[in-house]
C-alpha atoms as a PDB file:
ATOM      1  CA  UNK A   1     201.156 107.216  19.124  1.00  0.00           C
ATOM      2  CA  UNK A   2     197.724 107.683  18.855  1.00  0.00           C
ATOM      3  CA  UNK A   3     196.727 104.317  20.442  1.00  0.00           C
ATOM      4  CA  UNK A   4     199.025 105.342  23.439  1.00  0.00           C
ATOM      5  CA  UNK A   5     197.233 108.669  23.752  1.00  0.00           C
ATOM      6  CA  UNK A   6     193.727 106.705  23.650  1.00  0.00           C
ATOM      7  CA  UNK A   7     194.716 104.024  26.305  1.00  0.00           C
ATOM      8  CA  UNK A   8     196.596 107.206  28.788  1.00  0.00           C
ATOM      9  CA  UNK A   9     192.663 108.863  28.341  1.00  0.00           C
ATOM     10  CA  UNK A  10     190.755 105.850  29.195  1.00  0.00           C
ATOM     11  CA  UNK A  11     193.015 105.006  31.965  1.00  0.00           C
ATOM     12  CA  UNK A  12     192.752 108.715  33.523  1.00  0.00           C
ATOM     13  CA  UNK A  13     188.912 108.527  33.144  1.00  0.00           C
ATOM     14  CA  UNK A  14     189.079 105.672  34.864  1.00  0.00           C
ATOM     15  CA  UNK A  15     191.308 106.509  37.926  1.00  0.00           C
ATOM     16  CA  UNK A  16     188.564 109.679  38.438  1.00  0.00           C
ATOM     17  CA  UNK A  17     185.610 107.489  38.577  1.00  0.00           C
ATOM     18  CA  UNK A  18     187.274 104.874  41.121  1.00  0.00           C
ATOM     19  CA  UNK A  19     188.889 107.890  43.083  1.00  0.00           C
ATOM     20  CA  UNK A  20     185.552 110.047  43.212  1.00  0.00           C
ATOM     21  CA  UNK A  21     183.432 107.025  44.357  1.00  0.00           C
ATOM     22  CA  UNK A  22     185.943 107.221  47.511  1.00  0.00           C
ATOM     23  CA  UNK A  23     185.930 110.430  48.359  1.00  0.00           C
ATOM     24  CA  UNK A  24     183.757 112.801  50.859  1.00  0.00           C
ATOM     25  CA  UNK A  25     181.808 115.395  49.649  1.00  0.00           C
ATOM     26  CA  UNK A  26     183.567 119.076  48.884  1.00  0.00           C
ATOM     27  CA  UNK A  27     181.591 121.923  49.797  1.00  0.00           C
ATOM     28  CA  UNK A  28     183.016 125.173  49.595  1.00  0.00           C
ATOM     29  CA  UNK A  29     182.539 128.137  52.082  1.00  0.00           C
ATOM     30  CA  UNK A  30     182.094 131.980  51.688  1.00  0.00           C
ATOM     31  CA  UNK A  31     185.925 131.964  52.037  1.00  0.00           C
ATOM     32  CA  UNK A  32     186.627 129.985  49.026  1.00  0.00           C
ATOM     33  CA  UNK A  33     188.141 127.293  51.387  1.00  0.00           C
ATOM     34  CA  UNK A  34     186.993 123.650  51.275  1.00  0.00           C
ATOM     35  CA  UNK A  35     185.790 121.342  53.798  1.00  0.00           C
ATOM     36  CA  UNK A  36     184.736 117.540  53.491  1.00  0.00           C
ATOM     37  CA  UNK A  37     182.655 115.953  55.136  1.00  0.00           C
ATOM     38  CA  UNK A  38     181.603 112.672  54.736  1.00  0.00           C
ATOM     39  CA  UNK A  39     177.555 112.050  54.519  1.00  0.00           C
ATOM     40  CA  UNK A  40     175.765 109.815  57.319  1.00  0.00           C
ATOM     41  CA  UNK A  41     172.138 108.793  57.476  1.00  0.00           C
ATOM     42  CA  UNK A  42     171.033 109.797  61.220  1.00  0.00           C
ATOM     43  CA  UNK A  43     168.709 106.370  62.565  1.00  0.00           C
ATOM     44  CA  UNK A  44     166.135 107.040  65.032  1.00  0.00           C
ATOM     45  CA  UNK A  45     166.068 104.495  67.756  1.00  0.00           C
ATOM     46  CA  UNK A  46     162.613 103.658  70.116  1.00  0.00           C
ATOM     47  CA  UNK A  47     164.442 105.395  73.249  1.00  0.00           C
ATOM     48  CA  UNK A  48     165.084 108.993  70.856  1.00  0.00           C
ATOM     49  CA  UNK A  49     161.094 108.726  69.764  1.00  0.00           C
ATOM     50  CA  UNK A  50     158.636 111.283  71.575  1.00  0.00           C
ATOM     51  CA  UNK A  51     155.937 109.647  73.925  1.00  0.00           C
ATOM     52  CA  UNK A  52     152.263 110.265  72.569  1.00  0.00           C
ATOM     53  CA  UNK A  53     150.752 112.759  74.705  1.00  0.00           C
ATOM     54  CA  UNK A  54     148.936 111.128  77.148  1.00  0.00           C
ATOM     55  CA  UNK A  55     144.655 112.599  76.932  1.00  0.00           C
ATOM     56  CA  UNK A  56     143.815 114.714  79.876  1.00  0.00           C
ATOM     57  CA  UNK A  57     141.223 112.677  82.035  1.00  0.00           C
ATOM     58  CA  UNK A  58     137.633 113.357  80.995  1.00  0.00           C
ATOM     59  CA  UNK A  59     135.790 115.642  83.695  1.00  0.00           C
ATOM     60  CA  UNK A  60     133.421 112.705  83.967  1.00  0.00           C
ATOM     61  CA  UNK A  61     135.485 110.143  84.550  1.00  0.00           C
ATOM     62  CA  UNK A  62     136.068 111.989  87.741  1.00  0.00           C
ATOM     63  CA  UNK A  63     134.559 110.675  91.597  1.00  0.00           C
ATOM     64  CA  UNK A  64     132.252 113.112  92.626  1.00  0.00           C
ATOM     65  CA  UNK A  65     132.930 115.715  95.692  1.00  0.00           C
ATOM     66  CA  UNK A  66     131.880 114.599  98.522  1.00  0.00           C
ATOM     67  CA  UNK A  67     128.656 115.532  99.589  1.00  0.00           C
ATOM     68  CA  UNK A  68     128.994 118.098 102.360  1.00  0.00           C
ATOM     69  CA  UNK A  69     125.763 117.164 103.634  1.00  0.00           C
ATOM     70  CA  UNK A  70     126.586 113.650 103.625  1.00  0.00           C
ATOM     71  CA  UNK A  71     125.111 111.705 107.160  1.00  0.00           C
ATOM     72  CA  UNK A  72     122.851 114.771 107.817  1.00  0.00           C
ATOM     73  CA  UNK A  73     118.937 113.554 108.108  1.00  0.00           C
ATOM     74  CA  UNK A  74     116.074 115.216 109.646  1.00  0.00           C
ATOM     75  CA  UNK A  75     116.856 113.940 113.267  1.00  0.00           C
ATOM     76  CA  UNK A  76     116.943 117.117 115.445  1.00  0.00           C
ATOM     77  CA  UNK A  77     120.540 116.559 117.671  1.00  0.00           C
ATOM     78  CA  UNK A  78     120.654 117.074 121.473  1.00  0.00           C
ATOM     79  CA  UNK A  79     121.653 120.657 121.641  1.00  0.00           C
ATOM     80  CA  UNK A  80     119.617 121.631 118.834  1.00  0.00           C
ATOM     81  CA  UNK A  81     117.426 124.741 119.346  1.00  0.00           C
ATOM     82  CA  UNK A  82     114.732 122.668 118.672  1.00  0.00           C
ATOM     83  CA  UNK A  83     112.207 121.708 121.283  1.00  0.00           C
ATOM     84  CA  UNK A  84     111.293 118.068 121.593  1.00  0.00           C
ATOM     85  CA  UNK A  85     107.200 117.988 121.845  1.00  0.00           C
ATOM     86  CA  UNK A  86     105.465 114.881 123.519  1.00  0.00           C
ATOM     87  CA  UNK A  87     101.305 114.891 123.060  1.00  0.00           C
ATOM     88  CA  UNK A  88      99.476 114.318 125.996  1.00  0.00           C
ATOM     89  CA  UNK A  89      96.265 115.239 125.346  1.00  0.00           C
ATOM     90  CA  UNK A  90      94.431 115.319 121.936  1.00  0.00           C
ATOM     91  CA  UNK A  91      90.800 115.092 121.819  1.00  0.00           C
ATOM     92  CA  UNK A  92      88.074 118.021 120.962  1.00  0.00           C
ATOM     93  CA  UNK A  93      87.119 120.320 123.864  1.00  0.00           C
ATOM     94  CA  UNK A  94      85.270 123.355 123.944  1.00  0.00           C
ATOM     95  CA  UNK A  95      86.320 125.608 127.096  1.00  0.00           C
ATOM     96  CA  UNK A  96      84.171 127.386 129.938  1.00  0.00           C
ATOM     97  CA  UNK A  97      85.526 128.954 132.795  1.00  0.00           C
ATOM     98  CA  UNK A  98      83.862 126.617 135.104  1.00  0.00           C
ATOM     99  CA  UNK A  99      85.916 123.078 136.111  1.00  0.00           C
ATOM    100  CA  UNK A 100      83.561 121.079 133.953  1.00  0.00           C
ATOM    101  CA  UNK A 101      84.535 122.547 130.961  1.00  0.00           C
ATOM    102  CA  UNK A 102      88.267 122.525 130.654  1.00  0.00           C
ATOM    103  CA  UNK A 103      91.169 120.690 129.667  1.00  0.00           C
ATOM    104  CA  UNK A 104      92.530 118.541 132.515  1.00  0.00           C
ATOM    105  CA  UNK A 105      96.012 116.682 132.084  1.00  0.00           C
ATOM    106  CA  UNK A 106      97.606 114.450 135.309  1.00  0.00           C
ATOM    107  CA  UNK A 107     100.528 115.035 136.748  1.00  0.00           C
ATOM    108  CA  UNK A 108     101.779 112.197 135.477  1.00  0.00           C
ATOM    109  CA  UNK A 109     101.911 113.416 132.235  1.00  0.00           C
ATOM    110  CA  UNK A 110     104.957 115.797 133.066  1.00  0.00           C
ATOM    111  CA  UNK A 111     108.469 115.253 134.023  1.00  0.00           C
ATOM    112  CA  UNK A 112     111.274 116.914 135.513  1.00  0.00           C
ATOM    113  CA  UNK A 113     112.933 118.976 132.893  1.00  0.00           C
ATOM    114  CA  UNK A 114     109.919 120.369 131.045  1.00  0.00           C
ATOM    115  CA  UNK A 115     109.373 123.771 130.508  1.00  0.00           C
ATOM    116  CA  UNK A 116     106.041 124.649 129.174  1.00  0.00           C
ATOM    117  CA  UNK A 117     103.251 123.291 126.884  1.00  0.00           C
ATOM    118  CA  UNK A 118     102.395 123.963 123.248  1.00  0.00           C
ATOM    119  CA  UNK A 119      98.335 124.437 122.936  1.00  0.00           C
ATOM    120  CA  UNK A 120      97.126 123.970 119.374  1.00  0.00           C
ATOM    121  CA  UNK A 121      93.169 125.211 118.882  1.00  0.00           C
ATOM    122  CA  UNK A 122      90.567 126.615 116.718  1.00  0.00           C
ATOM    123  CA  UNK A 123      88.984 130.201 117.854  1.00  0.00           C
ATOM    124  CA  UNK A 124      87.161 133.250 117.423  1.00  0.00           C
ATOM    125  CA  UNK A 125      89.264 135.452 119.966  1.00  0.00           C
ATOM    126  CA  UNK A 126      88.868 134.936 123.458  1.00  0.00           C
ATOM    127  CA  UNK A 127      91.581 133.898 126.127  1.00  0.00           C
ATOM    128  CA  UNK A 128      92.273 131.186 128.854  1.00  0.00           C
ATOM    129  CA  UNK A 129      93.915 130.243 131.868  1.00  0.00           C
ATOM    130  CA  UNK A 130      96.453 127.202 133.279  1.00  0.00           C
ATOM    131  CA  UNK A 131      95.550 126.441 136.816  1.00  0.00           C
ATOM    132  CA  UNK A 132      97.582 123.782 138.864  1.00  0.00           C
ATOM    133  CA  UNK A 133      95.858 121.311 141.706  1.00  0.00           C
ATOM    134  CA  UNK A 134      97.469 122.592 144.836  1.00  0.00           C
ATOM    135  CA  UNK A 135      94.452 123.027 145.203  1.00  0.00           C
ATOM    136  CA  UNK A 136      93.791 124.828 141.920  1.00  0.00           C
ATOM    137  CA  UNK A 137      95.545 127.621 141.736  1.00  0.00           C
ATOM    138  CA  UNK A 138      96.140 129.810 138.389  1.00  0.00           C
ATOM    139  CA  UNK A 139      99.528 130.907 137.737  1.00  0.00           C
ATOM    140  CA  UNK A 140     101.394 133.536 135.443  1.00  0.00           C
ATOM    141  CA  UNK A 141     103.206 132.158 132.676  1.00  0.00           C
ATOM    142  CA  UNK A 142     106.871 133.406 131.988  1.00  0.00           C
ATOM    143  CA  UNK A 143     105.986 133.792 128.018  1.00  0.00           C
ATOM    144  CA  UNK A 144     103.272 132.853 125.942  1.00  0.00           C
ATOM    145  CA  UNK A 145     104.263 133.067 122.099  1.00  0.00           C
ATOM    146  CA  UNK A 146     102.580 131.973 118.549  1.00  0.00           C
ATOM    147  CA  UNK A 147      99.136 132.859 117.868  1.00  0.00           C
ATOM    148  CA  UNK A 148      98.171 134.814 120.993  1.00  0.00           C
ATOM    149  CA  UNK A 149     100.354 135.992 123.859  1.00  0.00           C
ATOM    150  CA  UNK A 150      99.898 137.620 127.316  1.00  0.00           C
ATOM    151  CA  UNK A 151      97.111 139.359 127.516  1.00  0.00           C
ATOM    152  CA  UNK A 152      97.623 143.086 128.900  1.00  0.00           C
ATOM    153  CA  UNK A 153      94.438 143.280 130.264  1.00  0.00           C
ATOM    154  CA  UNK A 154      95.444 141.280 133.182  1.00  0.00           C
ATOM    155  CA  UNK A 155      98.152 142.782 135.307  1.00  0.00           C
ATOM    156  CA  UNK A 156      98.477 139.712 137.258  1.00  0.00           C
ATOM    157  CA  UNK A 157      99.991 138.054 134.276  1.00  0.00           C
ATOM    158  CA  UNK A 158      97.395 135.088 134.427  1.00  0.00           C
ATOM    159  CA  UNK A 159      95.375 135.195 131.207  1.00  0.00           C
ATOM    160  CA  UNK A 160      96.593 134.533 127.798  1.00  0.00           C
ATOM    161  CA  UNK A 161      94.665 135.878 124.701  1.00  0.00           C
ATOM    162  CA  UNK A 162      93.994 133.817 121.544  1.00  0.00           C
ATOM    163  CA  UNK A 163      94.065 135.468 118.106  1.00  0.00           C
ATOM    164  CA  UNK A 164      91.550 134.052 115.620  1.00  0.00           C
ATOM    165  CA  UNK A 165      92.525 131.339 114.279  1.00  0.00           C
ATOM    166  CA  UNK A 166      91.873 127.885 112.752  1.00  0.00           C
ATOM    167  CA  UNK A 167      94.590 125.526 113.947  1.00  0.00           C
ATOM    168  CA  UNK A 168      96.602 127.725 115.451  1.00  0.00           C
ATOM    169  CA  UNK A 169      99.416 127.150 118.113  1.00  0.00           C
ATOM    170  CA  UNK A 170     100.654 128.901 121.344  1.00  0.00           C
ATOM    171  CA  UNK A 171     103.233 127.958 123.275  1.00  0.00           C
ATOM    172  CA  UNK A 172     103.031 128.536 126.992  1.00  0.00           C
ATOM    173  CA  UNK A 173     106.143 128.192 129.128  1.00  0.00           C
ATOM    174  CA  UNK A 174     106.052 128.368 133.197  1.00  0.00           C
ATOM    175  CA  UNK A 175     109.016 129.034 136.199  1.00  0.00           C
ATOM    176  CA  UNK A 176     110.654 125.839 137.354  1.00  0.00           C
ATOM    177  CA  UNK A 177     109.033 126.688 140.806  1.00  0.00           C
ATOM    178  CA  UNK A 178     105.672 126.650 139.086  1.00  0.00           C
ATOM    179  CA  UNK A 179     107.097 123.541 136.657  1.00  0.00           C
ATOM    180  CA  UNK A 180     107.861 121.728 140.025  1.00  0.00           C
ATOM    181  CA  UNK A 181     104.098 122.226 141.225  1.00  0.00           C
ATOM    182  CA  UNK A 182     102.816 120.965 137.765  1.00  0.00           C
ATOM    183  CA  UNK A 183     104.551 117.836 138.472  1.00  0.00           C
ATOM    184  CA  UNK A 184     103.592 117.306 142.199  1.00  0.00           C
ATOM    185  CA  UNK A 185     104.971 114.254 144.448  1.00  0.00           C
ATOM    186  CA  UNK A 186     105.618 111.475 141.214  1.00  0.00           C
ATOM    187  CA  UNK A 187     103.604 109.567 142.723  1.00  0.00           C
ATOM    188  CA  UNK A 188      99.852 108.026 142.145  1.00  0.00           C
ATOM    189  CA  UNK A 189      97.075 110.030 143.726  1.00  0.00           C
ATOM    190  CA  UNK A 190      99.878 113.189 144.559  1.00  0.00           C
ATOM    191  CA  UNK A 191      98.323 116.705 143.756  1.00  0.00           C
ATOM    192  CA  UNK A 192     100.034 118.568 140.658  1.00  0.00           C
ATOM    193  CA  UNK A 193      98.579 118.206 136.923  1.00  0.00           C
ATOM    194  CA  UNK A 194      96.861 121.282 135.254  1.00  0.00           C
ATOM    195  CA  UNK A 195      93.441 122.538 134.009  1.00  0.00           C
ATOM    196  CA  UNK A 196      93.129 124.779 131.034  1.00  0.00           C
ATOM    197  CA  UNK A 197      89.791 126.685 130.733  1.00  0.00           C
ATOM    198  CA  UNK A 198      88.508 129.847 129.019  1.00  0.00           C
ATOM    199  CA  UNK A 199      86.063 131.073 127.026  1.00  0.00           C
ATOM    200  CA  UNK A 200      83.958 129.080 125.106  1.00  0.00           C
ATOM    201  CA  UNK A 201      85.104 130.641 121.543  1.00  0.00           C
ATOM    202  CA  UNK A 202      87.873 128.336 122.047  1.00  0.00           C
ATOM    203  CA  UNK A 203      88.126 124.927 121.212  1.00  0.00           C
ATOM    204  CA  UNK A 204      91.623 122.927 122.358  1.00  0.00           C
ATOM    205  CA  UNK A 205      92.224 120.114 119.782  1.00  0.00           C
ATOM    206  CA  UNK A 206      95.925 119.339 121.414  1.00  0.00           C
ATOM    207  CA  UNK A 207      98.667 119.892 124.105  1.00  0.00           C
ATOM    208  CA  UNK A 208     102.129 118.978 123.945  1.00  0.00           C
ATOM    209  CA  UNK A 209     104.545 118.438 126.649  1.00  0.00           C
ATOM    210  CA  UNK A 210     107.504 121.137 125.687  1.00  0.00           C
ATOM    211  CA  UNK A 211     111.084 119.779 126.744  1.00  0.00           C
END
């Protein structure tokens, strides 16, 4: 009897080991019911895995702006407000108000177009005149501006006054009747051309052609 009893035991304890390796595991909920559910091992594949962020580009691996100034250069542009300037006389002359002492330029020296000249000097004070060969004859600038200007001692317009100044610049401008006599006939030996004289506090070291 007692060997029958031992053998039914060890047979029992067997039957639970070989049935609970089998089964899912038992959980039980707030309920008291039971659910199974059998236990899986999730495997992450290459196409579930997270690209690495890729770095923000460095700020100074960046092109540069472009430069809004790019192409520009000192070149003054027709239609500019600047004045083109051509020298046609330089030299060191002191003025008089006779015809000896003066500056004389040729009418070849100007061309259609022009509208004044630019006088650069050295003086204490003291003014001068422009005269054109028609014979000479003075005429009455439309402006005179920089360092001097009209004088408004002469009502006639003819005279412009110098300030003192070393190196200093004026810039004389004339009518296109008066640039037309300035340039005369374009043609060798044709009157035109102009004389600047003055006072003798004045010394001209250069005249440019204004266009």
């Amino acid at each position: 009897m007692k060997k029958s009893l031992m053998i039914l035991g060890v047979l029992a304890v067997l039957s639970m080991v070989f049935v609970g390796c089998d089964q899912p595991t038992t959980t039980e909920d707030a309920t008291g019911a039971t659910s199974s559910t059998s236990t899986t091992q999730a495997t992450t594949t290459d196409a579930d895995k997270t690209d690495a962020a890729t770095p923000a580009a460095d700020a100074d691996d960046q092109p540069p702006a472009a430069d809004a100034d790019a192409g520009d250069d000192d070149t003054a542009t027709a239609g500019s407000n600047d004045a083109t300037l051509v020298s046609i006389f330089s030299g060191s002359t002191v003025l008089g108000w006779s015809g000896d002492d003066a500056v004389v330029i040729d009418h070849s020296k100007f061309e259609a177009g022009f509208k004044g000249i630019k006088v650069t000097f050295t003086a204490t004070g003291g003014s001068f005149k422009v005269a054109v060969c028609d014979p000479w004859e003075e005429l009455a600038p439309a402006s005179a501006e920089g360092d001097g200007g009209l004088s408004a001692d002469d009502p006639d317009g003819k005279t412009v006054g110098l300030a003192t100044k070393e190196n200093g610049a004026i810039t004389v401008t004339f009518s296109s009747a008066d640039a037309t006599k300035i340039i005369g006939e374009e043609k060798d030996g044709a009157w035109g051309g102009i004389k600047i004289f003055g006072d003798n506090t004045i010394t001209v070291s250069k005249v440019e052609l204004v266009k």
